[in-house]
C-alpha atoms as a PDB file:
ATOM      1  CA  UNK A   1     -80.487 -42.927  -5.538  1.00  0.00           C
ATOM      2  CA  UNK A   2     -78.702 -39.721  -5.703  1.00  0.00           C
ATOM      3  CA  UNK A   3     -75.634 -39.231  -3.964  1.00  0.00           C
ATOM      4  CA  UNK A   4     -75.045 -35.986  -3.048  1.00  0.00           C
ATOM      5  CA  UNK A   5     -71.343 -34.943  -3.428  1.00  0.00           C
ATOM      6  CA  UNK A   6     -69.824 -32.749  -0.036  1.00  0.00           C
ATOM      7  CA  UNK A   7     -67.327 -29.740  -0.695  1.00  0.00           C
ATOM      8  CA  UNK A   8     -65.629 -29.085   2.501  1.00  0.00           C
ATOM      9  CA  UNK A   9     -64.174 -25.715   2.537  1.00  0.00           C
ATOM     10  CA  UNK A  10     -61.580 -25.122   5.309  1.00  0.00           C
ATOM     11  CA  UNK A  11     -61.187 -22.774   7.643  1.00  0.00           C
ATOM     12  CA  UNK A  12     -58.759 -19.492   6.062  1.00  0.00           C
ATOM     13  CA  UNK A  13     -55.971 -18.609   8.372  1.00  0.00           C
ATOM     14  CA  UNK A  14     -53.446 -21.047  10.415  1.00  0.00           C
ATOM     15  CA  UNK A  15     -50.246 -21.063  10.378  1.00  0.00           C
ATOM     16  CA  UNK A  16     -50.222 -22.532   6.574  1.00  0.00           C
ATOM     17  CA  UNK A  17     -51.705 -19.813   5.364  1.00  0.00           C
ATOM     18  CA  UNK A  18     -49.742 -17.311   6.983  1.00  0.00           C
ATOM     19  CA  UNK A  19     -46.355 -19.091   5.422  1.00  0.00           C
ATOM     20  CA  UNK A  20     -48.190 -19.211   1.617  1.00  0.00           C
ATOM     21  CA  UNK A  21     -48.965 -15.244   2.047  1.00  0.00           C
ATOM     22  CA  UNK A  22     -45.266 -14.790   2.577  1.00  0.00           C
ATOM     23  CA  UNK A  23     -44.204 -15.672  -0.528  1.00  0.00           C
ATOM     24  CA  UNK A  24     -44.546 -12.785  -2.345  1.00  0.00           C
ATOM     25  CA  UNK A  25     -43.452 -10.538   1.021  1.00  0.00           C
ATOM     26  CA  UNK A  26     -39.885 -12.581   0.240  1.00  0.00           C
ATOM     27  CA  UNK A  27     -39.492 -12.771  -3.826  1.00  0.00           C
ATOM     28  CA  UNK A  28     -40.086  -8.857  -3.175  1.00  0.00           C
ATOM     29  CA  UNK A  29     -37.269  -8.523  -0.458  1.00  0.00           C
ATOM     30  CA  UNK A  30     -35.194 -10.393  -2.272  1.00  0.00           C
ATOM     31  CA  UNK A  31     -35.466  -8.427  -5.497  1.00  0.00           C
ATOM     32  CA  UNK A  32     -34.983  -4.984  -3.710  1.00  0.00           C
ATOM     33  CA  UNK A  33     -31.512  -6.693  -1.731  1.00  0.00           C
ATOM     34  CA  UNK A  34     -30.642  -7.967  -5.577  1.00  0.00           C
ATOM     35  CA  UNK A  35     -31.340  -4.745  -7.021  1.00  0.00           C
ATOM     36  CA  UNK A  36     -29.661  -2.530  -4.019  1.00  0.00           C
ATOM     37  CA  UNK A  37     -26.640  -4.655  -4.741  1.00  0.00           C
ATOM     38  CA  UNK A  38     -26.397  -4.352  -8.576  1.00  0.00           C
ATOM     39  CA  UNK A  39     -26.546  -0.644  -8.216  1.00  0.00           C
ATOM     40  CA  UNK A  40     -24.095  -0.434  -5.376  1.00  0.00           C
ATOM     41  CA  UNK A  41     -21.716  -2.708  -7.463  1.00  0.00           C
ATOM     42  CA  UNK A  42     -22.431   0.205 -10.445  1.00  0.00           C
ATOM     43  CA  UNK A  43     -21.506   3.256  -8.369  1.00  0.00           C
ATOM     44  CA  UNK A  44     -18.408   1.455  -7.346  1.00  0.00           C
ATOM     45  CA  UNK A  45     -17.088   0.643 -10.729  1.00  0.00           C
ATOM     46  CA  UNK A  46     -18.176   4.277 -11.647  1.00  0.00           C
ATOM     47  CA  UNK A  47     -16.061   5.553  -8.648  1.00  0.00           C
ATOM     48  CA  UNK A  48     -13.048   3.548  -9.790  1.00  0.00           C
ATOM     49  CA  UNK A  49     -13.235   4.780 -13.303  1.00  0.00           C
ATOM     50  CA  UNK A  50     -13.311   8.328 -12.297  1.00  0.00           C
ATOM     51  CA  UNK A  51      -9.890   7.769  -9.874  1.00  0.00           C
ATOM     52  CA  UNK A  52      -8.580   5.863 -12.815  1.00  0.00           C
ATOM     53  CA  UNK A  53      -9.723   8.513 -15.300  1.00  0.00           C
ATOM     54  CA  UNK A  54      -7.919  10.974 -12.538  1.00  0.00           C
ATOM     55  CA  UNK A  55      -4.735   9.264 -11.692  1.00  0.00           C
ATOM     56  CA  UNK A  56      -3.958   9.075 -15.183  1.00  0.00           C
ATOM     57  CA  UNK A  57      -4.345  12.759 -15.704  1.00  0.00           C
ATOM     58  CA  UNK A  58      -1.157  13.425 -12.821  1.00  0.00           C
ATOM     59  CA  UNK A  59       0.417  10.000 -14.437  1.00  0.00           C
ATOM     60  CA  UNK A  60       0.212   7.820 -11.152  1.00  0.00           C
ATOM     61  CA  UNK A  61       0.433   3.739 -12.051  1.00  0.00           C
ATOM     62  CA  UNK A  62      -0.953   1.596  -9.690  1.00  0.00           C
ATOM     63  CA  UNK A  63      -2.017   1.783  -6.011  1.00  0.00           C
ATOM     64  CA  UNK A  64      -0.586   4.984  -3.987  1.00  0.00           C
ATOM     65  CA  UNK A  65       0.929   3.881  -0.688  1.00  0.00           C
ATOM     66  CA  UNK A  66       2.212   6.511   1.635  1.00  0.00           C
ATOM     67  CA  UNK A  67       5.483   8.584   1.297  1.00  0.00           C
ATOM     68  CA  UNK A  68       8.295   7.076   2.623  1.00  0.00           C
ATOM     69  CA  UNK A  69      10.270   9.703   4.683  1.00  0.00           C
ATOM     70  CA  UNK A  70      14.390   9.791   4.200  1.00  0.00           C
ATOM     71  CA  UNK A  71      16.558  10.597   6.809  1.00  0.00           C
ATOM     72  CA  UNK A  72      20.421  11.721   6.542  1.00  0.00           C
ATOM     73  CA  UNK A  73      21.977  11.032   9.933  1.00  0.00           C
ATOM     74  CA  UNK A  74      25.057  13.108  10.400  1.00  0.00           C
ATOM     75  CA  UNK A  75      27.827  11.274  11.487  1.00  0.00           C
ATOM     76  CA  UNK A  76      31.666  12.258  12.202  1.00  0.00           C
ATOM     77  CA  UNK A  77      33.034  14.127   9.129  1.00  0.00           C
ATOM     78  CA  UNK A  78      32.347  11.805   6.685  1.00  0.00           C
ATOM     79  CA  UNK A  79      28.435  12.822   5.893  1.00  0.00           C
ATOM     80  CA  UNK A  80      26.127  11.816   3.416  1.00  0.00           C
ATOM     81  CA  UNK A  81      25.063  15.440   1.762  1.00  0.00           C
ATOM     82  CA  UNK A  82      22.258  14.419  -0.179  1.00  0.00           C
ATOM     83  CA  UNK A  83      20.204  11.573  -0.855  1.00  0.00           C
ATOM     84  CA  UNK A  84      17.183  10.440  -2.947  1.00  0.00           C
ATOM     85  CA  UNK A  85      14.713   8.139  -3.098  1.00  0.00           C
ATOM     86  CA  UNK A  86      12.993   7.111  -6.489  1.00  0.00           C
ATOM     87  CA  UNK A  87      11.388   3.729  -7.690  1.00  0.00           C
ATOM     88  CA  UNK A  88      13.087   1.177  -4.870  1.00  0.00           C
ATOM     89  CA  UNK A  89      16.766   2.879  -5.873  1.00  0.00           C
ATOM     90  CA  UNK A  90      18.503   4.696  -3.297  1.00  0.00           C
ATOM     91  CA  UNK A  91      20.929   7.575  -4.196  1.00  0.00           C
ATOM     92  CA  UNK A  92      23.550   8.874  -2.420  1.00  0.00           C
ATOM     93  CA  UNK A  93      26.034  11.498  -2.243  1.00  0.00           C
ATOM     94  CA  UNK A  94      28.902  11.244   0.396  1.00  0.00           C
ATOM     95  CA  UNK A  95      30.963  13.869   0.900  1.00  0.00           C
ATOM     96  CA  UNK A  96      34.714  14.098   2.517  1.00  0.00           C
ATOM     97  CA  UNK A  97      35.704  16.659   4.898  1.00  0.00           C
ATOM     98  CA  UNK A  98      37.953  15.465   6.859  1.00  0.00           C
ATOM     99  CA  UNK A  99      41.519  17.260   6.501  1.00  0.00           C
ATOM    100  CA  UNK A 100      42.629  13.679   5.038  1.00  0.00           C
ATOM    101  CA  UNK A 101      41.520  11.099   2.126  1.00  0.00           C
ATOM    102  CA  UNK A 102      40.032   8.388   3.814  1.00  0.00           C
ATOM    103  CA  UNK A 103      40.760   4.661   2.677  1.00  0.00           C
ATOM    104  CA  UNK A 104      38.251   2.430   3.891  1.00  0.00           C
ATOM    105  CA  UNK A 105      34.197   3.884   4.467  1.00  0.00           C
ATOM    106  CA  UNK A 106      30.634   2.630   4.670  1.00  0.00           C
ATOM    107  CA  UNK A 107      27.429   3.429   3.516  1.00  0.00           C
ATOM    108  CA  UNK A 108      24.530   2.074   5.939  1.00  0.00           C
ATOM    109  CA  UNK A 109      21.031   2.659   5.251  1.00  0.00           C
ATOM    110  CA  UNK A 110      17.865   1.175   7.257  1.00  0.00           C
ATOM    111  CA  UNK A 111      14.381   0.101   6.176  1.00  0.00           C
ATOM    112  CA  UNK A 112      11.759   1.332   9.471  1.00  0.00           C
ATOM    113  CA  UNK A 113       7.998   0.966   9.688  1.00  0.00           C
ATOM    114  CA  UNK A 114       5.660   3.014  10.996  1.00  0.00           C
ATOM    115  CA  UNK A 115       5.879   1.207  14.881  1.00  0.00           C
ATOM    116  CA  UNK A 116       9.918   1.702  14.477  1.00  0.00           C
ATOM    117  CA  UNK A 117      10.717  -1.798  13.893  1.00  0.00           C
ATOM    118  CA  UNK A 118      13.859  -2.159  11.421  1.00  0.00           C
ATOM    119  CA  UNK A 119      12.308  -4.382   8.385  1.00  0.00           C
ATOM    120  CA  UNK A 120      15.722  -4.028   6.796  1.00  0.00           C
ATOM    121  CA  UNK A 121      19.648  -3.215   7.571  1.00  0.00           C
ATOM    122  CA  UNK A 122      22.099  -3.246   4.987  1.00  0.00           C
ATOM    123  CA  UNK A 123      25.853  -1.178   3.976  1.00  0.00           C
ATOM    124  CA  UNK A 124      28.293  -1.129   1.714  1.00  0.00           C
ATOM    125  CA  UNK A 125      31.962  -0.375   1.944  1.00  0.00           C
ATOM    126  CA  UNK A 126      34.839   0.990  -0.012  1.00  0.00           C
ATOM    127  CA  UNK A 127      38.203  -0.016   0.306  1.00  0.00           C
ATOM    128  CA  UNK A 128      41.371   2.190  -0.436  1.00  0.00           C
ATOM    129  CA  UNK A 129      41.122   1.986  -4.401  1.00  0.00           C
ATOM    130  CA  UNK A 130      37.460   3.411  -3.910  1.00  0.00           C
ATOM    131  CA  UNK A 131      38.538   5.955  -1.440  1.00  0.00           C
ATOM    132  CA  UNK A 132      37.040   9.401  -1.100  1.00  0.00           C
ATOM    133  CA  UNK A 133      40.037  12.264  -1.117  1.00  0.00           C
ATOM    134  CA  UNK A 134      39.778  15.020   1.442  1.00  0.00           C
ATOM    135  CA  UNK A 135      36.693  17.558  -0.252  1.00  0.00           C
ATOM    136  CA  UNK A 136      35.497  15.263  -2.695  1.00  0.00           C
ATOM    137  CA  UNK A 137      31.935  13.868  -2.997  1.00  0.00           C
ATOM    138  CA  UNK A 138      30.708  10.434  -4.724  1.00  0.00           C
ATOM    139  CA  UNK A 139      27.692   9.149  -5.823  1.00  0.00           C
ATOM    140  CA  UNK A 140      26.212   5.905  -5.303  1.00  0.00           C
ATOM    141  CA  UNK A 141      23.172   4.430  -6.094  1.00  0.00           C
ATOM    142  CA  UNK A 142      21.845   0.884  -4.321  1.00  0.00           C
ATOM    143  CA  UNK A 143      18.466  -0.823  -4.637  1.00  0.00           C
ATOM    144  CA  UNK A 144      15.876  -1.220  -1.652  1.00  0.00           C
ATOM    145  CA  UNK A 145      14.839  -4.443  -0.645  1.00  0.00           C
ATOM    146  CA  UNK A 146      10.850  -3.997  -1.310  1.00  0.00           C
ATOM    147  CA  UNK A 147       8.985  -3.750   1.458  1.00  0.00           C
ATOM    148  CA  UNK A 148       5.209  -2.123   1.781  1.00  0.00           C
ATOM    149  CA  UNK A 149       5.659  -1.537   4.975  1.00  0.00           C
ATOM    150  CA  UNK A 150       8.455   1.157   5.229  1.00  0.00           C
ATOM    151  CA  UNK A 151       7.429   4.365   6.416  1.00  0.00           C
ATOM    152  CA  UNK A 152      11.205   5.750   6.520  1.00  0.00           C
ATOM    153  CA  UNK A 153      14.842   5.002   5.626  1.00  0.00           C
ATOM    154  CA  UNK A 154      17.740   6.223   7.570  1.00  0.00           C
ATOM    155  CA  UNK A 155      21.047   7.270   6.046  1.00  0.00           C
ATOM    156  CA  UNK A 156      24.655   7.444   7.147  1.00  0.00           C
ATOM    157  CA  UNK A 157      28.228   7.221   6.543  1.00  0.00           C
ATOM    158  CA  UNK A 158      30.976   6.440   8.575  1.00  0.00           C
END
């Protein structure tokens, strides 16, 4: 007695077969996404080495954020004539010409983003012993309270 042995070949095609050919479709997809990526992530760090390369050249540290725009209100005869803004330090000069010294003044300055809302208010003031005399100018120099979001400072004395 022999016994013969069966091989039973299925049928190809079904819906298991269509999922094992897909295999390599993905693995191929997902190296060209990988490999689309690692370049992308290249040309970005060459980008930021040329701007760094760059910004070094005109001596800029750190991010650039946009000018901040100073304005000198003109107020009465006691004016601020000039003023300057550097590194978070405001600097004044306030000039006297009224026909007489004056005793007591202030220095206000605000802190205004771009919508026009004030981030920031602040003055000083002088008493008699830190008067200005009639025709005389004085300098003062205050710091900023830091703020990103200042697009201009207003100036005046009064």
């Amino acid at each position: 007695m022999t016994e013969e042995t069966k091989v039973v070949i299925t049928e190809k095609g079904g819906v298991g077969w269509f999922f094992f050919s897909m295999i390599p479709a993905a693995l191929a997809g997902a190296a060209l996404m990988w490999l689309a990526f690692y370049t992308g992530v290249l040309d970005w760090q060459k980008t930021r080495r040329i701007e760094g390369r760059m910004d070094a050249r005109v001596g800029v540290r750190g991010e650039l954020t946009a000018p901040v725009d100073l304005i000198i209100r003109k107020t009465g005869c006691l004016q601020v004539s000039r003023a300057y803004l550097d590194d978070g330090k405001l600097t004044t000069y306030t000039t006297n010409s009224c026909p007489s010294d004056s005793g007591y003044w202030e220095l206000h300055w605000n802190q205004i983003s771009p919508d026009g809302t004030v981030i920031a208010t602040r003055y000083e003031n002088w008493s008699a012993s830190e008067g200005i005399s009639s025709g005389a100018t004085v300098e003062g120099t205050f710091d900023l309270k830091e703020d990103s979001r200042t697009a201009k400072v207003i100036v005046w004395a009064k």
